[in-house]
Protein backbone atom coordinates (compact mmCIF):
# COMPACT_ATOMS: atom_id res chain seq x y z
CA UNK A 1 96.64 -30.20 -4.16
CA UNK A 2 97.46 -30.95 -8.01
CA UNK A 3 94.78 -32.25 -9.95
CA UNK A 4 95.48 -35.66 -11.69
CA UNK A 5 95.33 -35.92 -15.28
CA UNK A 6 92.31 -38.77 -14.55
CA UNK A 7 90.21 -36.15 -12.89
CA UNK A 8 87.29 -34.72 -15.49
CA UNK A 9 88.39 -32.27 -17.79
CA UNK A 10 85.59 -29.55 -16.13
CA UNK A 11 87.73 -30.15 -12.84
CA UNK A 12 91.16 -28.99 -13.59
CA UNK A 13 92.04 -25.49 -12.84
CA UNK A 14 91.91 -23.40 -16.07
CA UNK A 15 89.68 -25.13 -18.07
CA UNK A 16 87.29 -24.27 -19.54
CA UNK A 17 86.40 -27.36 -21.96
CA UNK A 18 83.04 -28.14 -23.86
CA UNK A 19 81.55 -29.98 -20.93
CA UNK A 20 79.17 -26.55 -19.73
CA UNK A 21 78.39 -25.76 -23.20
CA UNK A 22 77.17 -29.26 -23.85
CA UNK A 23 75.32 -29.88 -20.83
CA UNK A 24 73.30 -26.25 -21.70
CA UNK A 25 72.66 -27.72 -24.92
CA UNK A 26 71.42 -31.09 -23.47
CA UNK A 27 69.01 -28.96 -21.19
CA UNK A 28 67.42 -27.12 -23.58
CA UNK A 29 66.94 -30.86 -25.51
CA UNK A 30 64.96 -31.70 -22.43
CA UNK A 31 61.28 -32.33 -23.49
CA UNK A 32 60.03 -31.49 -20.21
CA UNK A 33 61.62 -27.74 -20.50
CA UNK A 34 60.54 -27.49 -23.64
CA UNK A 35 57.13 -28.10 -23.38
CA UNK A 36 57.27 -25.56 -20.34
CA UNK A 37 58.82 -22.72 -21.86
CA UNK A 38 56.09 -23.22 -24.67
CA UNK A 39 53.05 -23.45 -22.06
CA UNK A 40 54.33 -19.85 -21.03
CA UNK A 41 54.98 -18.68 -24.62
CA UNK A 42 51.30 -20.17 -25.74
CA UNK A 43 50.09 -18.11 -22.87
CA UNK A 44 51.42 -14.98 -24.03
CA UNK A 45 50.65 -15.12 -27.47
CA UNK A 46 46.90 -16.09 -26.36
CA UNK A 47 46.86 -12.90 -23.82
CA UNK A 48 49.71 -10.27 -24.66
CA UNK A 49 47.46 -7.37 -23.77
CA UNK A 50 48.16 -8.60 -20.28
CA UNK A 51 51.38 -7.82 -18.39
CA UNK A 52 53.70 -10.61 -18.27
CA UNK A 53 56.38 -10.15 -15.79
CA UNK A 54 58.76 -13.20 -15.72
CA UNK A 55 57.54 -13.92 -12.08
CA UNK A 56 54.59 -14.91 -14.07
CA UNK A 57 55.74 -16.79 -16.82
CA UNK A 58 57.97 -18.79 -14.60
CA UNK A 59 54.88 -19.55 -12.71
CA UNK A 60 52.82 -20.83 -15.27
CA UNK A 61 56.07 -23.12 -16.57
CA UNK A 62 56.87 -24.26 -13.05
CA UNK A 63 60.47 -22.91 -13.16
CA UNK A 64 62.43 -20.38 -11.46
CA UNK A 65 62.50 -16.96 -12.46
CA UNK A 66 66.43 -17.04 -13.49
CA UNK A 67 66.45 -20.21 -15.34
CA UNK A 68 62.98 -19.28 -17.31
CA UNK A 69 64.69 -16.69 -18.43
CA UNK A 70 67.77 -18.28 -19.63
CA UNK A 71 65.79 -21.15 -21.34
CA UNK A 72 63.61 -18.91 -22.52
CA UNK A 73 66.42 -16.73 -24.59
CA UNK A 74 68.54 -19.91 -25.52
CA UNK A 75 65.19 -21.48 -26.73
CA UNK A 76 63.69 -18.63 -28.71
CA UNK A 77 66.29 -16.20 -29.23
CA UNK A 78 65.23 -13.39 -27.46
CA UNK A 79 64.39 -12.65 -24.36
CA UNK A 80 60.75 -12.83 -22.83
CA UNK A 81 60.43 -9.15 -23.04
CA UNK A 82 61.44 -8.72 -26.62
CA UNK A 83 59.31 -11.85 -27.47
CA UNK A 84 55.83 -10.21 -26.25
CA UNK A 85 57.03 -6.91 -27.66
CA UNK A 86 57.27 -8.34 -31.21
CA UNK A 87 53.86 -9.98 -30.43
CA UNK A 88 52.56 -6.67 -29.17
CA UNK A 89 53.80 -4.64 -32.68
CA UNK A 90 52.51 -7.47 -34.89
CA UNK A 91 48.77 -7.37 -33.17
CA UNK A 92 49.22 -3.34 -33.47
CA UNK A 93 50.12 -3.65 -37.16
CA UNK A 94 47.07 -5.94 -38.07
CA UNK A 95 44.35 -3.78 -36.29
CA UNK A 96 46.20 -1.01 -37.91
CA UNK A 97 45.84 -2.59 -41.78
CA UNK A 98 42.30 -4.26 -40.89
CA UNK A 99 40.16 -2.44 -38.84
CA UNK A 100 39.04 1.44 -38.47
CA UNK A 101 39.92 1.91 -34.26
CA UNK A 102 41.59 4.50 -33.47
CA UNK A 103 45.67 4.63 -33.04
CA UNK A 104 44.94 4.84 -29.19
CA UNK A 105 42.48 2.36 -29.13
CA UNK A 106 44.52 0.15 -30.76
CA UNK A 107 47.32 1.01 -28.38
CA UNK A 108 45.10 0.20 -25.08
CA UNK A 109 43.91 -3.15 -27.00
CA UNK A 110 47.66 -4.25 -27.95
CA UNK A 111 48.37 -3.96 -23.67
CA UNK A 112 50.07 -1.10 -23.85
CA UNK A 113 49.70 1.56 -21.03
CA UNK A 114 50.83 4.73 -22.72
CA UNK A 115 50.27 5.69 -26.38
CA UNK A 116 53.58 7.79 -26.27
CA UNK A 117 55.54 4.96 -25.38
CA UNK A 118 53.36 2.83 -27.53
CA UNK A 119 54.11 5.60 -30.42
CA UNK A 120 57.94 5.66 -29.58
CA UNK A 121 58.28 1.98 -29.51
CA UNK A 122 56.26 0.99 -32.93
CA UNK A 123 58.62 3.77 -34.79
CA UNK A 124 61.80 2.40 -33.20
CA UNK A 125 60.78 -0.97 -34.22
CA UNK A 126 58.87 -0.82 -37.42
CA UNK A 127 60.78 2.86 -38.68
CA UNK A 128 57.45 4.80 -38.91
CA UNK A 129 54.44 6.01 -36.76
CA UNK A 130 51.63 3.97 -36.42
CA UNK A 131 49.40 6.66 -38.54
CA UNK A 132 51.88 6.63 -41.17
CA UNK A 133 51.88 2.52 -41.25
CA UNK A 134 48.12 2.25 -41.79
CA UNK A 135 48.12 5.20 -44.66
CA UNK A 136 51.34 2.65 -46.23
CA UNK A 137 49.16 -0.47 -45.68
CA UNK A 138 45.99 0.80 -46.65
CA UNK A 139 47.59 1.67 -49.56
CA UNK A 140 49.02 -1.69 -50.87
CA UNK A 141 45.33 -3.14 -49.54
CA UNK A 142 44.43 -4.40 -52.64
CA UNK A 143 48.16 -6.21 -53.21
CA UNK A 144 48.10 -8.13 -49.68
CA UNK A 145 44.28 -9.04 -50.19
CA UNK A 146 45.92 -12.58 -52.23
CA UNK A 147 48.63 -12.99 -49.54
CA UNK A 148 47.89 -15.69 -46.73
CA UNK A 149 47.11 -14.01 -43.02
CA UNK A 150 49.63 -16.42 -42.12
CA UNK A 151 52.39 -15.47 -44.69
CA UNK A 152 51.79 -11.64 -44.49
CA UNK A 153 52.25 -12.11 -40.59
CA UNK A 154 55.69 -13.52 -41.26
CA UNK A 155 56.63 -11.29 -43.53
CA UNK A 156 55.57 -8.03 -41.45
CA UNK A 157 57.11 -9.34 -38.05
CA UNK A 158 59.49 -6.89 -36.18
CA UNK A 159 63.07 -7.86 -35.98
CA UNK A 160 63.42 -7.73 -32.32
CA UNK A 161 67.06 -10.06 -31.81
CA UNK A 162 68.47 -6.43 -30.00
CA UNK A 163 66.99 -4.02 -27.73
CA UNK A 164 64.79 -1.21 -28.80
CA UNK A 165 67.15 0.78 -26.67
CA UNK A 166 69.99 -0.33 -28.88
CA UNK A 167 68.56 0.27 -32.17
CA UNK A 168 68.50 3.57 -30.80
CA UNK A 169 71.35 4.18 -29.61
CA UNK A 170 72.90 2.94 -33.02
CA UNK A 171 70.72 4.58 -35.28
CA UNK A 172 72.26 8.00 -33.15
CA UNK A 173 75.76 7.01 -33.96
CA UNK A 174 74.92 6.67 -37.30
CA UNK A 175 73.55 10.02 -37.76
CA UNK A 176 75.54 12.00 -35.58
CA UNK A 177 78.14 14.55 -37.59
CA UNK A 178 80.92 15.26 -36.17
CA UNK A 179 81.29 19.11 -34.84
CA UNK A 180 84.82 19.51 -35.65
CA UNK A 181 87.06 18.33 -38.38
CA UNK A 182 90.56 17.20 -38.75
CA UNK A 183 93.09 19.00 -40.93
């Protein structure tokens, strides 16, 4: 059976026209989503000590698991995950420049379960320890006293658009020197 050249253009066998890419964009448009996928995102950033599985978050937007997640990412840019990990680093750097907790107190109050992981995430992310980011902070105190929390939050905020595993792997390609050498 040949398709007619009346059918729709998202009907006809090898194409692969605009029509899917504009009905994703018309769903994330949707108010309805929208306010969803930020009742889930308010939720984490009011708790992200807590764990916040996507089973979760799809059940406080009302949506199922695979399309939160898609919505999510198209909405925001990164996935859940990544979202509540930059949220996590950003509360960790604050307590770190502002109060005088410990680095594994700070860890357990941020929702984190391990302080090595903790540790080995913040320096992927941020590019030092968490000891060495308070003695840096600390030390430009008096600078960042004029700064707006709300600025200096902005400013500081991880760049989390690719995976911490990623970064790492890429930051080992980087360094890696070659064993052998051409002639």
């Amino acid at each position: 059976m040949s398709d007619s050249p009346s059918s729709p253009p998202s009907r006809r066998a090898g194409s692969a026209g605009p029509r899917p890419a504009v009905a994703r964009a018309a769903r994330l448009q949707d108010p309805a989503l929208l306010r969803r996928l930020l009742r889930a995102r308010d939720r984490m950033d009011a708790a992200s000590h807590e764990a916040w599985p996507v089973e979760r978050l799809a059940a406080v937007s009302g949506i199922s698991k695979a399309h939160f997640a898609r919505a999510f990412k198209a909405a925001y840019g990164v996935p859940p995950h990544r979202y509540l990990l930059t949220r996590r680093i950003e509360q960790a750097s604050t307590l770190l420049r502002d109060t005088g907790l410990s680095v594994t107190e700070i860890a357990f109050a941020t929702g984190w379960e391990s302080l090595g992981t903790f540790g080995r995430v913040f320096r992927d992310i941020t590019g030092c320890s968490p000891s060495a980011m308070r003695v840096a902070a600390r030390a430009d105190m008096p600078r960042l006293d004029q700064v707006p929390a709300c600025i200096l939050k902005a400013a500081q905020r991880p760049d989390l658009t690719s995976a911490v595993s990623e970064k790492r792997r890429c930051e080992a390609t980087d360094t890696v020197v070659a064993s052998t050498r051409e002639v």
